[in-house]
Every structure is written in structure tokens, then in C-alpha cells.
Protein backbone atom coordinates (compact mmCIF):
# COMPACT_ATOMS: atom_id res chain seq x y z
CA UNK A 1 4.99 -56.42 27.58
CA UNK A 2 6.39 -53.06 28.72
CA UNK A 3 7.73 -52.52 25.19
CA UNK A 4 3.86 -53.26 23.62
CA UNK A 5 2.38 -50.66 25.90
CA UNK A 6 4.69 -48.24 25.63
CA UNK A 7 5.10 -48.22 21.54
CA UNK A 8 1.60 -46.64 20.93
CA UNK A 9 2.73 -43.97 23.69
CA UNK A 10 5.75 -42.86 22.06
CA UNK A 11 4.06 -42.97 18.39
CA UNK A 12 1.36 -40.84 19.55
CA UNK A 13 3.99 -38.28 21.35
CA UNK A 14 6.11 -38.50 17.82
CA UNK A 15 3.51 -37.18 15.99
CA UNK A 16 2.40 -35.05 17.81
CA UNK A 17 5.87 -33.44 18.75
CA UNK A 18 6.61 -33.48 14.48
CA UNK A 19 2.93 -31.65 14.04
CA UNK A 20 3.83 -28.95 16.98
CA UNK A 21 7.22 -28.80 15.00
CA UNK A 22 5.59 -28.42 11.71
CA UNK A 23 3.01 -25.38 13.15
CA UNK A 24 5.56 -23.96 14.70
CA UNK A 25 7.74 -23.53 11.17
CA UNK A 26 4.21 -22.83 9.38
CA UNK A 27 3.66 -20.02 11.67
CA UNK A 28 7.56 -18.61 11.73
CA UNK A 29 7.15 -18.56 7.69
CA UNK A 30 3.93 -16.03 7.68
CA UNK A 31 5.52 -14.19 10.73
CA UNK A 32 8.66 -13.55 8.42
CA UNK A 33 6.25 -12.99 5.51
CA UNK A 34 4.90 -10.25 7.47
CA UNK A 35 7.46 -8.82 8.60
CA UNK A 36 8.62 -8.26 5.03
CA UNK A 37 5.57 -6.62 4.04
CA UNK A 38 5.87 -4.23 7.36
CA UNK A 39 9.70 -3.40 6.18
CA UNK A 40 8.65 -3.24 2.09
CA UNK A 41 6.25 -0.88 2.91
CA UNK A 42 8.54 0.98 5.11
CA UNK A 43 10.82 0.61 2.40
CA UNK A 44 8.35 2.87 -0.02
CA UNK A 45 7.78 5.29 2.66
CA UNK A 46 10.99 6.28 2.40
CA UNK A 47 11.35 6.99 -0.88
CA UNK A 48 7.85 8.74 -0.35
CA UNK A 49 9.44 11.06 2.02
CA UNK A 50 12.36 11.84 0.18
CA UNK A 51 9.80 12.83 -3.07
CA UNK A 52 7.62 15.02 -0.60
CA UNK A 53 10.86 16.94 1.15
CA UNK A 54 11.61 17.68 -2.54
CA UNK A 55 7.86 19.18 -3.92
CA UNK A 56 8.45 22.15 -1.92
CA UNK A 57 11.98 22.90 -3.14
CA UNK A 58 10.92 22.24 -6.70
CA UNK A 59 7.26 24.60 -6.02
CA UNK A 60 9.22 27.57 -4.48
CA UNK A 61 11.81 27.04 -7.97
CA UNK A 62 8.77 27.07 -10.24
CA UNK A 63 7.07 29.96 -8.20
CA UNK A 64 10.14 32.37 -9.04
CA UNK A 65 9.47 32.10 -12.70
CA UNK A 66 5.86 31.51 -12.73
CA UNK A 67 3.94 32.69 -10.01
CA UNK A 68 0.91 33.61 -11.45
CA UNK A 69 0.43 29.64 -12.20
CA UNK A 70 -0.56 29.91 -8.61
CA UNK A 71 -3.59 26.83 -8.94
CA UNK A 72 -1.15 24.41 -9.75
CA UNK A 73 1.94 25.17 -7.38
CA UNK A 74 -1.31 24.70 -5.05
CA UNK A 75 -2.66 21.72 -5.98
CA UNK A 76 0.84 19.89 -5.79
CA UNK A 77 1.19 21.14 -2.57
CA UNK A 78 -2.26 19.66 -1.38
CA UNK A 79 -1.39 16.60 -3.18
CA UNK A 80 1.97 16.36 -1.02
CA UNK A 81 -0.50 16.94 2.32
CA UNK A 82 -2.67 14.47 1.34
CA UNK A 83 0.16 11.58 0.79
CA UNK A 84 2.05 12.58 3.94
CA UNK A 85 -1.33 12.41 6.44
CA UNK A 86 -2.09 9.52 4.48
CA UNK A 87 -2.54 6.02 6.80
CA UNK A 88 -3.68 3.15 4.75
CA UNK A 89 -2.27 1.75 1.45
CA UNK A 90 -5.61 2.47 0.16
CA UNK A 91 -4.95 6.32 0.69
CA UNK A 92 -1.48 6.26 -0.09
CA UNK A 93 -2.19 4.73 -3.38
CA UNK A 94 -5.16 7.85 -3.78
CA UNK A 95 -2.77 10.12 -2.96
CA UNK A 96 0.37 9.13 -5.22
CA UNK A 97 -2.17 9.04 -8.34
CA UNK A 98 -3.09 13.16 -7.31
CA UNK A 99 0.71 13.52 -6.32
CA UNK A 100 1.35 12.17 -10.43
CA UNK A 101 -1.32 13.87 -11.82
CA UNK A 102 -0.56 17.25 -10.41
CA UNK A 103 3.69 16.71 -10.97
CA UNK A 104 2.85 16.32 -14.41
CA UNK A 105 1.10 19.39 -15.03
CA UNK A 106 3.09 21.14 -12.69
CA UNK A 107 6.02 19.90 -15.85
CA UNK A 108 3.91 20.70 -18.44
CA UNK A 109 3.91 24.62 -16.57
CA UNK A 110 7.99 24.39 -16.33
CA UNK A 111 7.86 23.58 -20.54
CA UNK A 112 6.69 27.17 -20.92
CA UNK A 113 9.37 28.80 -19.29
CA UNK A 114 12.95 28.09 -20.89
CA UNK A 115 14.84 30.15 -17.89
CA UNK A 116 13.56 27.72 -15.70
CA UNK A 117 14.40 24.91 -17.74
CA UNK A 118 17.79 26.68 -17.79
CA UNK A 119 18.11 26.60 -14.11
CA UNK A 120 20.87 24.58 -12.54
CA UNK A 121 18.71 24.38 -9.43
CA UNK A 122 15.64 23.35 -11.36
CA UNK A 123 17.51 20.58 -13.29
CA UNK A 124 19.54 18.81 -10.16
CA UNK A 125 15.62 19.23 -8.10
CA UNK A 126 14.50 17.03 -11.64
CA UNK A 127 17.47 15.05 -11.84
CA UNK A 128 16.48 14.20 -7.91
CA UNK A 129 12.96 13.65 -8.41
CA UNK A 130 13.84 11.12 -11.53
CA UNK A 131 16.00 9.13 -9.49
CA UNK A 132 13.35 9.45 -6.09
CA UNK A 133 10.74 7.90 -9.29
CA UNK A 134 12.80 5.29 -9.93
CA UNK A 135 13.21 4.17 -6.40
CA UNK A 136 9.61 4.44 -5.58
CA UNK A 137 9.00 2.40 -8.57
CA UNK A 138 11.19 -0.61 -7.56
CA UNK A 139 9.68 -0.57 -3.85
CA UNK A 140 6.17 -0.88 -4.84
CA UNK A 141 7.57 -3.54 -7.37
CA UNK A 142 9.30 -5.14 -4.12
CA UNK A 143 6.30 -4.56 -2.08
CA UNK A 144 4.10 -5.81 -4.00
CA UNK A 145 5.87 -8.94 -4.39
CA UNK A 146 5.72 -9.35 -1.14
CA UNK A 147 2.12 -8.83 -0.47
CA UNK A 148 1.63 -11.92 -2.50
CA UNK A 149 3.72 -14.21 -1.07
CA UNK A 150 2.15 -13.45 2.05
CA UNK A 151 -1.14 -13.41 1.34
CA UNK A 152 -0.56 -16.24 -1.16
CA UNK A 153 0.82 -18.06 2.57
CA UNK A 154 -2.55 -17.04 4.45
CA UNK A 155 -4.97 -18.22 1.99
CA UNK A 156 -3.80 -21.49 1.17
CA UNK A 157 -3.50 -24.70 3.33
CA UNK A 158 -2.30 -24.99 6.04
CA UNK A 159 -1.29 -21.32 6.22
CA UNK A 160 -5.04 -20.35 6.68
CA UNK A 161 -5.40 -22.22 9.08
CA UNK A 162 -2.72 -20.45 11.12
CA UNK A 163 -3.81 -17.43 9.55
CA UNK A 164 -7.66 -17.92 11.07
CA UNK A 165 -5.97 -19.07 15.08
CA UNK A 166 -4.08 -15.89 15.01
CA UNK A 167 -5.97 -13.67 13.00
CA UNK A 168 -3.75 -12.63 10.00
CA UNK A 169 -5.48 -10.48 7.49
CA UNK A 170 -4.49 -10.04 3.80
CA UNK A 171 -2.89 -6.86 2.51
CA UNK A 172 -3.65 -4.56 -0.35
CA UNK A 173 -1.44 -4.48 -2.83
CA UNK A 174 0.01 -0.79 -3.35
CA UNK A 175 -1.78 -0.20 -6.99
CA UNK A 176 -2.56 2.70 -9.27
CA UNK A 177 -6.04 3.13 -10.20
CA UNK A 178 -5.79 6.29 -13.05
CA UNK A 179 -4.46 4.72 -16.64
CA UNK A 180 -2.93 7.87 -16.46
CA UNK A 181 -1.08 7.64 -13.62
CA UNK A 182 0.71 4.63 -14.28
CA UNK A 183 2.80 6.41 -16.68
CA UNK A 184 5.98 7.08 -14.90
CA UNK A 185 6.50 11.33 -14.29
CA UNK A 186 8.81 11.98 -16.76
CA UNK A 187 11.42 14.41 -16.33
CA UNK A 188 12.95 15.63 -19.31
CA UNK A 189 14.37 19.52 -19.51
């Protein structure tokens, strides 16, 4: 008789300890998700940094063989502001299309000057800034892939579920909106 009363008990207590389980291991997942985002992105804002400690060495270089090209040394250096006060992807993204856009003229200024092509200086700055290129490329790659797994996690079930309790919001991917700027900068000298 004891054994009829209590079976219902422990059944309901079973499932209900393997659905707590379950949450809790649906909610560890997008917490881990997350957290890879958070360290992706920090992962691109290093190799952000890196690119905007090198503008100025590579500006001042430039400036010593052409400083009367004065507009563009300043417009890369208001592009480099502009991605270091930047605070949301959105803005970061805005800021690496000027950041292309203005490296790539400030290249097509360095074609006319063979000294500075010459210029051991010049050439290890480029040789840097390829290999910073390349590096920012594969963390936005890595980011990016990781913005969808977690927002692929938050939108479906039973992620948004846990996603609506605790408020988890989707992220924006890290994207380039200029054709033009998706071209990588190339560096060639």
C-alpha cells in the first residue's frame, strides 16, 4: 500500500529532477555560447588594436615623403579615432569600412612615391599591417561563427525559452556593408 502511494511521488520528483537537470545544461550551453562571443569579439579587438597602434607609424612614414597629401594622412587618422571610440559592433563595423577605404587610398598615395616604397621602415610597417589583415580577417571569420551558434541556440526551442526567462538578446554579426570594402587591403610594394 505504502509502495502504491509512494510510486506516483517519486515519478513526479524524477521528472521533475531530469527537467531541472535538462534546464540547467540548456542554460550552461547558451552561457558558454556567450561567453564565446564576449571572448571572439575580444579576440578581434585585439587585432584591431594592434592595426590602430600601427596607422600612426605608417602616417608619420608616408608624411616624410609626401606631406603635402595632407587630406588623406588625415582622413586615416580620423578613421583610426572613429574605430578606437567605437562601442557597438554596429560602429565598429562603420568604422573598419572608413578605416579600409581610407588605407587604400592612403596605398594608392605610397604607389607614387618609389623612395617610400624603397623604405625598409615602410615595407616591415606593410609587411605588419598584411599580417594584422590577416588576423583580423580570421577573427571576424571566428566571431562570426560564433554569433550564430549562439543566436542559432536563443532562437530555437527550448533555448528561447531560456533565452526569454533570462533575457538573452541576439548579436550582430560583425559585417561589411561597402562592396568595396570587402576586398581585403592589399599590400603589395
Amino acid at each position: 500500500m505504502l509502495i502504491a502511494i509512494l510510486a506516483p511521488i517519486i515519478a513526479v520528483v524524477a521528472i521533475i529532477i531530469i527537467l531541472l537537470l535538462a534546464g540547467i545544461g540548456i542554460y550552461n550551453s547558451i552561457i558558454s555560447m556567450r561567453n564565446r562571443v564576449d571572448n571572439a569579439w575580444s579576440q578581434i579587438d585585439v587585432q584591431l588594436r594592434k592595426r590602430y597602434d600601427l596607422i600612426p607609424n605608417l602616417v608619420e612614414t608616408v608624411k616624410g615623403y609626401a606631406a603635402h597629401e595632407r587630406e588623406t594622412l588625415q582622413k586615416v587618422i580620423q578613421a583610426r579615432t572613429m574605430g578606437i571610440d567605437a562601442k557597438t559592433v554596429e560602429e565598429q563595423a562603420k568604422a573598419e569600412n572608413m578605416i579600409t577605404s581610407t588605407l587604400k587610398s592612403l596605398f594608392a598615395v605610397a604607389e607614387q612615391y618609389p623612395n617610400l616604397k624603397a623604405d625598409q621602415h615602410f615595407s616591415r610597417l606593410m609587411e605588419q599591417l598584411n599580417g594584422i589583415e590577416s588576423n583580423i580577417a580570421y577573427a571576424r571569420q571566428f566571431y562570426n561563427d560564433s554569433v550564430y551558434q549562439f543566436n542559432t541556440k536563443i532562437q530555437t526551442f527550448p533555448g528561447n525559452i531560456f533565452a526569454g526567462w533570462f533575457k538573452f538578446m541576439i548579436r550582430d554579426y560583425f559585417e561589411i556593408e561597402e562592396p568595396a570594402a570587402r576586398e581585403p587591403v592589399k599590400v603589395q610594394f
